[in-house]
Protein backbone atom coordinates (compact mmCIF):
# COMPACT_ATOMS: atom_id res chain seq x y z
CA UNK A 1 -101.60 -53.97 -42.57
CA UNK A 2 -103.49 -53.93 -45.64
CA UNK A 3 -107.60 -52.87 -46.06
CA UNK A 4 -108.71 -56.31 -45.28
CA UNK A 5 -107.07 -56.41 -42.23
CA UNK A 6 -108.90 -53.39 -40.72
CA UNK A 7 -112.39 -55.08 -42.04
CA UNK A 8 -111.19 -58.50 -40.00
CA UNK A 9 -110.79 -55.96 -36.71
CA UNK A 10 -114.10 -54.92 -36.82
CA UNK A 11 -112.99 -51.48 -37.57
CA UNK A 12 -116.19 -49.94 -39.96
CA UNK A 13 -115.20 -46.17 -39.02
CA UNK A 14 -112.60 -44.25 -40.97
CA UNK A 15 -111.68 -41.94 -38.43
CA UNK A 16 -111.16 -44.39 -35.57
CA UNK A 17 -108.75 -46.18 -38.11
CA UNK A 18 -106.86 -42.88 -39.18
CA UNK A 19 -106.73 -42.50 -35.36
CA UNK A 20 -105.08 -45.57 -34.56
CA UNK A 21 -102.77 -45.57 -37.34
CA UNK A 22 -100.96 -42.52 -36.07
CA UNK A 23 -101.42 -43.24 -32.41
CA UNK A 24 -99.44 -46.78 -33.45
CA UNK A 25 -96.92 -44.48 -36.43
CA UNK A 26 -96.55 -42.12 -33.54
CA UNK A 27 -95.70 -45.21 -30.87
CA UNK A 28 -93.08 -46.53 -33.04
CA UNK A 29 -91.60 -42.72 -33.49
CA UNK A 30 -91.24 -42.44 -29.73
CA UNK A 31 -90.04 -45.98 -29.27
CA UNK A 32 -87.15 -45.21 -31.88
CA UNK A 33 -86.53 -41.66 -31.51
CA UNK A 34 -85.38 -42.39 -27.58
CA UNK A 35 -83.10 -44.96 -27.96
CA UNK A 36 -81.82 -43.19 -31.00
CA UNK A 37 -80.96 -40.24 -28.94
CA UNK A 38 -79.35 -41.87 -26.33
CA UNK A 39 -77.10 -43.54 -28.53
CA UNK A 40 -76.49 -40.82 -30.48
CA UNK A 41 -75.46 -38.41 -26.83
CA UNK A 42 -73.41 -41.64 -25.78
CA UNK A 43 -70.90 -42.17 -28.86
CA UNK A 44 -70.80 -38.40 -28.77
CA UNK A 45 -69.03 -38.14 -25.35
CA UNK A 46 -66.93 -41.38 -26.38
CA UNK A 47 -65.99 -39.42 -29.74
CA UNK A 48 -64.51 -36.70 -28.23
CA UNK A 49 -62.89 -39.06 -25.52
CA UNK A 50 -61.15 -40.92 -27.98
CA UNK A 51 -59.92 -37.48 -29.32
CA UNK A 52 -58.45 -36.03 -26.51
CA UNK A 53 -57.03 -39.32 -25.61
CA UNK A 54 -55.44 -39.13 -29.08
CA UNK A 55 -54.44 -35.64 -28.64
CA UNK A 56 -52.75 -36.56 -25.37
CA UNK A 57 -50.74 -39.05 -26.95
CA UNK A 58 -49.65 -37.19 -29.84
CA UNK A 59 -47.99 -34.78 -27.29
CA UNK A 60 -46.18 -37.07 -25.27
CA UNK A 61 -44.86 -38.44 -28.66
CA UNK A 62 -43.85 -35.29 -30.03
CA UNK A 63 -42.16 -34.40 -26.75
CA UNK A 64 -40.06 -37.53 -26.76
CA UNK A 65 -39.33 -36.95 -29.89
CA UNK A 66 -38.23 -33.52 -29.14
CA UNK A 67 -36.00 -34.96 -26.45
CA UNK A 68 -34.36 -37.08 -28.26
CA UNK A 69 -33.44 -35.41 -31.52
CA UNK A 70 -32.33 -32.22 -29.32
CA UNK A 71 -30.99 -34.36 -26.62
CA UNK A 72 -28.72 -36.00 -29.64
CA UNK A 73 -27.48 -32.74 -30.92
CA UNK A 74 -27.12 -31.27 -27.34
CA UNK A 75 -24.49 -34.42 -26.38
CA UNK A 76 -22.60 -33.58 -29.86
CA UNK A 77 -22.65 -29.83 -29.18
CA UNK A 78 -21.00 -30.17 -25.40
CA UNK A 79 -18.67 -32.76 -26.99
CA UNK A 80 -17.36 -30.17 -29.31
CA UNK A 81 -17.52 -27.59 -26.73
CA UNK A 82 -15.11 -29.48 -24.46
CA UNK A 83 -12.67 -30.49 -27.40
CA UNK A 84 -12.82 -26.23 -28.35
CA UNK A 85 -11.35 -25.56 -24.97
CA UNK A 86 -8.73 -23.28 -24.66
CA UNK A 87 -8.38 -23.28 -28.84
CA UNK A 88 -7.28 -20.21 -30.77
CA UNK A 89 -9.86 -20.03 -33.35
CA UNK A 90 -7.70 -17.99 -35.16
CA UNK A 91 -5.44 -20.75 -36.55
CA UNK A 92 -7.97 -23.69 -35.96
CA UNK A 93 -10.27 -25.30 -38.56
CA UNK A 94 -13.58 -26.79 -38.29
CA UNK A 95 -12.05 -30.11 -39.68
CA UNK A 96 -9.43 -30.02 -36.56
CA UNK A 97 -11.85 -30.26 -33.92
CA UNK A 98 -14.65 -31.97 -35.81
CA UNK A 99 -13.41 -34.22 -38.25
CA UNK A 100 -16.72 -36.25 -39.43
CA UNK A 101 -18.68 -35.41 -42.29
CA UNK A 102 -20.98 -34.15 -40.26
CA UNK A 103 -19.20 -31.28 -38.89
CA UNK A 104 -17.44 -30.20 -42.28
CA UNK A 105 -16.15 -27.33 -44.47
CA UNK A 106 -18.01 -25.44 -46.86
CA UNK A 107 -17.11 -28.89 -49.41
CA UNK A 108 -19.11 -30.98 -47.76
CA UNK A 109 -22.20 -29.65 -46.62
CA UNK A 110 -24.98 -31.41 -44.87
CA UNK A 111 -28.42 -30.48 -46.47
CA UNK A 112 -29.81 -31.70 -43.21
CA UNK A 113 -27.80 -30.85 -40.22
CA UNK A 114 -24.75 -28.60 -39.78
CA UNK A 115 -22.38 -27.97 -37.07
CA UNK A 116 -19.63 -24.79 -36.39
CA UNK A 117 -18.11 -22.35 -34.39
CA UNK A 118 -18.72 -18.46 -33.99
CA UNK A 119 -15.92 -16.67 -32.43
CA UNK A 120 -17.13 -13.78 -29.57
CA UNK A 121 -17.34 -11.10 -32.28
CA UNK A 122 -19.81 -13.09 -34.00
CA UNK A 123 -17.58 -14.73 -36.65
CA UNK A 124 -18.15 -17.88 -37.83
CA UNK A 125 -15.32 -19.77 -38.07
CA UNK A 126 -14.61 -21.32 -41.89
CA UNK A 127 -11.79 -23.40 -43.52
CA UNK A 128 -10.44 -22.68 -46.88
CA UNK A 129 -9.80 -19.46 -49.06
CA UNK A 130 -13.19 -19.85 -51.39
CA UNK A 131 -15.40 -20.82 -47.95
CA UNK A 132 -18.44 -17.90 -47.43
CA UNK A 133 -17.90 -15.31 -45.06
CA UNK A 134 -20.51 -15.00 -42.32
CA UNK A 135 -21.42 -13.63 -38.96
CA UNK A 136 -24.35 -14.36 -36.65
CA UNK A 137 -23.74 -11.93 -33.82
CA UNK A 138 -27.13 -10.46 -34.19
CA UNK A 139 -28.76 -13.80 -34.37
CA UNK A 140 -30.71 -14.53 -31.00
CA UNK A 141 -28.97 -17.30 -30.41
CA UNK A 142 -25.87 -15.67 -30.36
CA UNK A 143 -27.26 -12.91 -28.35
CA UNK A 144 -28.28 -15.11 -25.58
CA UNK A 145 -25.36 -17.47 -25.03
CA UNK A 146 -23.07 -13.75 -25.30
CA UNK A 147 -25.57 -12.55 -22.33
CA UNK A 148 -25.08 -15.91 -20.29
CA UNK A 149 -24.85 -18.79 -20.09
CA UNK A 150 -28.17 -20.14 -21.48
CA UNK A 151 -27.76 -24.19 -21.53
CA UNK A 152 -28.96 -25.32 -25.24
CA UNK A 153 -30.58 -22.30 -26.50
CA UNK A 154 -32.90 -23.03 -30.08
CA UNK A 155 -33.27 -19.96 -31.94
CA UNK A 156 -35.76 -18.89 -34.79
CA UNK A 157 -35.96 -20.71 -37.45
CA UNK A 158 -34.27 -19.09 -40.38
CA UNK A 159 -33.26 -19.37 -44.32
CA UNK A 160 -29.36 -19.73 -44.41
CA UNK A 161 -27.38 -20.52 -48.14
CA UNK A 162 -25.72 -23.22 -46.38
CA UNK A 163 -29.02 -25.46 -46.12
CA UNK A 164 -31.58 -25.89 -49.34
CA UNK A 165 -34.85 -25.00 -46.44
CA UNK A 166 -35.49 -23.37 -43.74
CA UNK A 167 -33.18 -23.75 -40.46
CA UNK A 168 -34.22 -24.58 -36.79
CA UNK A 169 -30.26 -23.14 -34.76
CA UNK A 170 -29.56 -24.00 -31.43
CA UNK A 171 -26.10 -23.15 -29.54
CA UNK A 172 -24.04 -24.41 -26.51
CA UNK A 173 -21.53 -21.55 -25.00
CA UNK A 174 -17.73 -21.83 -25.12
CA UNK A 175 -16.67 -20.24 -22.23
CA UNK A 176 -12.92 -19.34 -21.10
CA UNK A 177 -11.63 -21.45 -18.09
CA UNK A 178 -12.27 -17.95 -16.31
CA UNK A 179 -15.92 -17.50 -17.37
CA UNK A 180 -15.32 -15.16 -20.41
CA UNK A 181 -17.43 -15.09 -23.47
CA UNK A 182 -15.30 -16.69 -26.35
CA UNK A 183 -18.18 -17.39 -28.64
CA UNK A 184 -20.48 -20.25 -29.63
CA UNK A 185 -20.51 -23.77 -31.10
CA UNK A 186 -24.12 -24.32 -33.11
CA UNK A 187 -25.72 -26.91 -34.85
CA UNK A 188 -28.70 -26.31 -37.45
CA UNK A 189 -31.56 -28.57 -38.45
CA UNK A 190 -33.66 -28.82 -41.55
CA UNK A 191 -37.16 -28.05 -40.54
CA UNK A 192 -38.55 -30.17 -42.94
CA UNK A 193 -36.96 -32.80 -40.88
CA UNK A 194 -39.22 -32.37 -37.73
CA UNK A 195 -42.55 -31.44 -39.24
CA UNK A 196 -42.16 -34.71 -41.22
CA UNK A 197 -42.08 -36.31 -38.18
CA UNK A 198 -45.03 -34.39 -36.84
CA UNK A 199 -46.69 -35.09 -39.53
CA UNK A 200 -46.17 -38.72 -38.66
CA UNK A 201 -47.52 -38.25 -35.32
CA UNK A 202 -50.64 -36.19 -36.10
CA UNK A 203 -52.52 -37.18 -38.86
CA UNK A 204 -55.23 -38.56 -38.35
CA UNK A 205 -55.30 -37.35 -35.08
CA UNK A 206 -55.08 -33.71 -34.80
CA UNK A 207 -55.07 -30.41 -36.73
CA UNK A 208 -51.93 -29.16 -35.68
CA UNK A 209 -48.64 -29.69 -34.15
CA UNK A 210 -46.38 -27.10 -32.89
CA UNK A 211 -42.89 -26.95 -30.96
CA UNK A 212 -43.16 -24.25 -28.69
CA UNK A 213 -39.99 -22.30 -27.63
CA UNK A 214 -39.81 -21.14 -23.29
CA UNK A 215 -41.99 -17.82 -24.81
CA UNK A 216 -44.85 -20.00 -26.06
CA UNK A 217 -43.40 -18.77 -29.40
CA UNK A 218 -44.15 -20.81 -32.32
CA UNK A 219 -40.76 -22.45 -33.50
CA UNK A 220 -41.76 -25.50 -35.95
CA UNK A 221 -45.39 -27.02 -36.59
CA UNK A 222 -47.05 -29.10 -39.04
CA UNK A 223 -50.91 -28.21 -39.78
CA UNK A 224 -53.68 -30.71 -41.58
CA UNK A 225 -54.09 -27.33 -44.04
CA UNK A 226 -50.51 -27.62 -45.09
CA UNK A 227 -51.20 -28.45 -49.45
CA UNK A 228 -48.70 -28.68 -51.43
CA UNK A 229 -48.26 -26.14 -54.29
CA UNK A 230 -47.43 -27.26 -58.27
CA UNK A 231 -43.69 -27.77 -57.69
CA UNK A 232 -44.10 -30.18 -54.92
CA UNK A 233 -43.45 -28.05 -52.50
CA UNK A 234 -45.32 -27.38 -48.97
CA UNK A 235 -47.04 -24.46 -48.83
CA UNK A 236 -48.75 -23.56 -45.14
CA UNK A 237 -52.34 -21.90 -45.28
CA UNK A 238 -53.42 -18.78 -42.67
CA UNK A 239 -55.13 -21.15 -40.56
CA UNK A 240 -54.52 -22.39 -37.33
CA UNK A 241 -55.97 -24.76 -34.90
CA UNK A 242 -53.56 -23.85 -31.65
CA UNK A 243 -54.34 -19.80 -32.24
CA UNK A 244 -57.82 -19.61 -33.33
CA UNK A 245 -61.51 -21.38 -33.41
CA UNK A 246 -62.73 -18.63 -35.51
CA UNK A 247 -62.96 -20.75 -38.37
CA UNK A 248 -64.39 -23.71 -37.61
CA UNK A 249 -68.20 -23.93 -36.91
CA UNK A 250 -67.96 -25.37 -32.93
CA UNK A 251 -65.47 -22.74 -31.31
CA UNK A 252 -64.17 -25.92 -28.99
CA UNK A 253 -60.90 -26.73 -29.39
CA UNK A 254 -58.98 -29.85 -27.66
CA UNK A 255 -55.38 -28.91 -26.59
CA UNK A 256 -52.70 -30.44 -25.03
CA UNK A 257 -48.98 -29.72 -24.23
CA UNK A 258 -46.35 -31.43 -23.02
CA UNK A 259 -42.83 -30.12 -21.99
CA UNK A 260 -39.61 -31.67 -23.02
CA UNK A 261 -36.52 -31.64 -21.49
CA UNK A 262 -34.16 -30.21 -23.75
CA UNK A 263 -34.19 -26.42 -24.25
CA UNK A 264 -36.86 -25.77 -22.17
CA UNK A 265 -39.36 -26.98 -25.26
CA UNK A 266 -42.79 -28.07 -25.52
CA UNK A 267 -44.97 -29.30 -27.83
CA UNK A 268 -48.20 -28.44 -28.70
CA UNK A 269 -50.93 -30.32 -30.39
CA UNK A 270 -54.87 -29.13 -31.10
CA UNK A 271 -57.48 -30.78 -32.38
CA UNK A 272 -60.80 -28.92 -32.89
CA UNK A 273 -63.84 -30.81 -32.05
CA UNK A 274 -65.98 -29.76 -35.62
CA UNK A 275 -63.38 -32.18 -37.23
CA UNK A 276 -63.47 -34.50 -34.18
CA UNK A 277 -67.37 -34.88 -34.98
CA UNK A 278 -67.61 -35.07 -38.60
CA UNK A 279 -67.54 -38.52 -38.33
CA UNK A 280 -70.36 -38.74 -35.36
CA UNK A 281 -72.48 -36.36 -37.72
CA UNK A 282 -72.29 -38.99 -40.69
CA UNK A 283 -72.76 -41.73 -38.63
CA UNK A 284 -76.33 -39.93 -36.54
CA UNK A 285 -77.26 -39.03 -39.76
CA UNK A 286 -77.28 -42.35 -41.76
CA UNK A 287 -79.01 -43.82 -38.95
CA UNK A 288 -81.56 -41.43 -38.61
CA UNK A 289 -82.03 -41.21 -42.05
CA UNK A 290 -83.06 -44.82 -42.41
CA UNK A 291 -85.23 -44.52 -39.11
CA UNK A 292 -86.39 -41.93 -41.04
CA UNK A 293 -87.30 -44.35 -44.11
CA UNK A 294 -88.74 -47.08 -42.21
CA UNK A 295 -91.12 -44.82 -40.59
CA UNK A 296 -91.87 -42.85 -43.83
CA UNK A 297 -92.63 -45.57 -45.72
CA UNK A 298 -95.76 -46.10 -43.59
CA UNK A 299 -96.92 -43.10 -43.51
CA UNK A 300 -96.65 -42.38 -47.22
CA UNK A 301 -98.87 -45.77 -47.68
CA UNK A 302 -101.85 -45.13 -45.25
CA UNK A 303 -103.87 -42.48 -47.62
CA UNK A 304 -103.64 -45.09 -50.23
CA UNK A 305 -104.94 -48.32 -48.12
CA UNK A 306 -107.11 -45.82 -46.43
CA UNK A 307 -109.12 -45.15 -49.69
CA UNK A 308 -108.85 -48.71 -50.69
CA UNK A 309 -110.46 -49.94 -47.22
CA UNK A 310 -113.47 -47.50 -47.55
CA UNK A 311 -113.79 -48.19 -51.04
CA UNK A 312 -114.66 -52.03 -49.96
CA UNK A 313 -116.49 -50.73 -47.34
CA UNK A 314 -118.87 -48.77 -49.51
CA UNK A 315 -119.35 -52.18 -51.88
CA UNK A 316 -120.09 -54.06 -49.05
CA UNK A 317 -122.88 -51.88 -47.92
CA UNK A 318 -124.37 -51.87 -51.29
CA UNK A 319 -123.57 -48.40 -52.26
């Protein structure tokens, strides 16, 4: 509405039009400020719907995952339990009761899964006069099959010279046809195997994804903070989503965990809802900031046709 307009209204008084422009600036504030809001409370609640819907999922993935990778190794593990039966590990080799590749000597290695016997004093049972000498009978999955019988116990992970990263071990007992402890059969995983798979699963999605142990104890997860260092490698920062909210700026977090049935496992996935509505923020924001410039513009412009409409005014009347 430029100066002439205001002369064609009959308006002669620059206060009554200064009055009316912001009771019509201030209308049109109101009018989008309300439906702005509304909007902006609506997509929130949908936001972090979506996320905990996402979260949800992620769990039920990683758990049937879980139970299938450790459901794979389990069958294997009872197979070679049953073929151990009644063997003197004294005289047998791996390669007798376990002659794939996969279950092999010291000469051919798995980097990515590996399968042997312990005998009951904790020896583990190697073919071959240049194989490595080792024994896991203070290893906690040792411990706990020598206690009882524990089902398919998964133990810490671990660093072991027979596999290039870190190890997730889990064990079956091998039992004596009158219930006495004659040692273990195990099977050990590259980690790097799972949280690649996690990784899969959660990105995008959540902050963190953890395989939980029957403690709660933290066994294998994959974090959004996990960089990678100059040799390639992963390296995992201090933070994370499942333990803290200190360091994010909402202290919500969005959790869920779903059990699996192998091991008595779960898995674990968290999502915090700062990252959950960084998106939401942009989005509000580039909305209200143009709101913001259609409403400015306006205002900016008034003082200018303001001085032009009075300075018409004054020729009109002569002065």
């Amino acid at each position: 509405m430029n100066a002439a307009s205001w002369g064609t209204m009959g308006i002669r008084d620059p206060q009554i039009m200064t009055t009316l422009f912001w009771i019509v600036w201030a209308t049109c504030v109101v009018a989008l400020a309300i439906p702005t809001g509304l909007w902006a409370k609506q997509t929130h609640s949908e936001a972090l719907a979506a996320a905990r819907k996402d979260v949800v999922s992620v769990a039920q993935s990683g758990a049937q995952f879980t139970e299938n990778t450790f459901g794979l190794i389990d069958v294997v593990l009872n197979r070679l339990a049953e073929l151990s039966s009644d063997k003197n590990f004294g005289s047998a080799s791996i390669d007798k009761l376990c002659p794939s590749p996969i279950c092999s000597n010291y000469r051919r290695l798995s980097p990515y899964l590996l399968l042997g016997f312990a005998r009951a004093n904790g020896d583990v049972v190697v073919h071959g006069p240049d194989a490595k000498k080792l024994n896991v009978g203070d290893r906690d999955y040792f411990i706990a099959q020598k206690e009882r019988d524990a089902g398919l116990f998964v133990g810490a992970p671990r660093r072991t010279s027979f596999m290039r990263g870190t190890a997730l071990p889990m064990s079956r007992r091998l039992s004596s046809t009158d219930g006495v402890f004659e040692g273990i059969v195990a099977a050990v995983i590259d980690v790097d195997l799972i949280e690649a798979v996690f990784k899969g699963l959660g990105a995008g999605k959540a902050d963190e994804v953890r395989l939980l142990n029957d403690k709660g104890l933290r066994l294998v997860g994959w974090s959004a903070d996990t960089v990678g260092d100059s040799a390639g490698s992963a390296r995992r920062t201090d933070g994370s989503a499942c333990g803290s909210a200190s360091r994010y700026s909402s202290p919500d977090i969005i959790a869920s965990t779903e059990s699996a049935q192998m091991g008595n496992l779960s898995v674990k996935v968290c999502l915090s809802t700062a990252n959950v509505l960084q998106a939401w923020r942009a989005e509000v924001l580039s909305v209200a900031g143009a709101e913001g410039l259609v409403l400015l513009a306006p205002a900016l412009a008034f003082p200018a046709l303001r001085r032009r409409w009075q300075h018409r005014l004054r020729q009109r009347r002569g002065l």
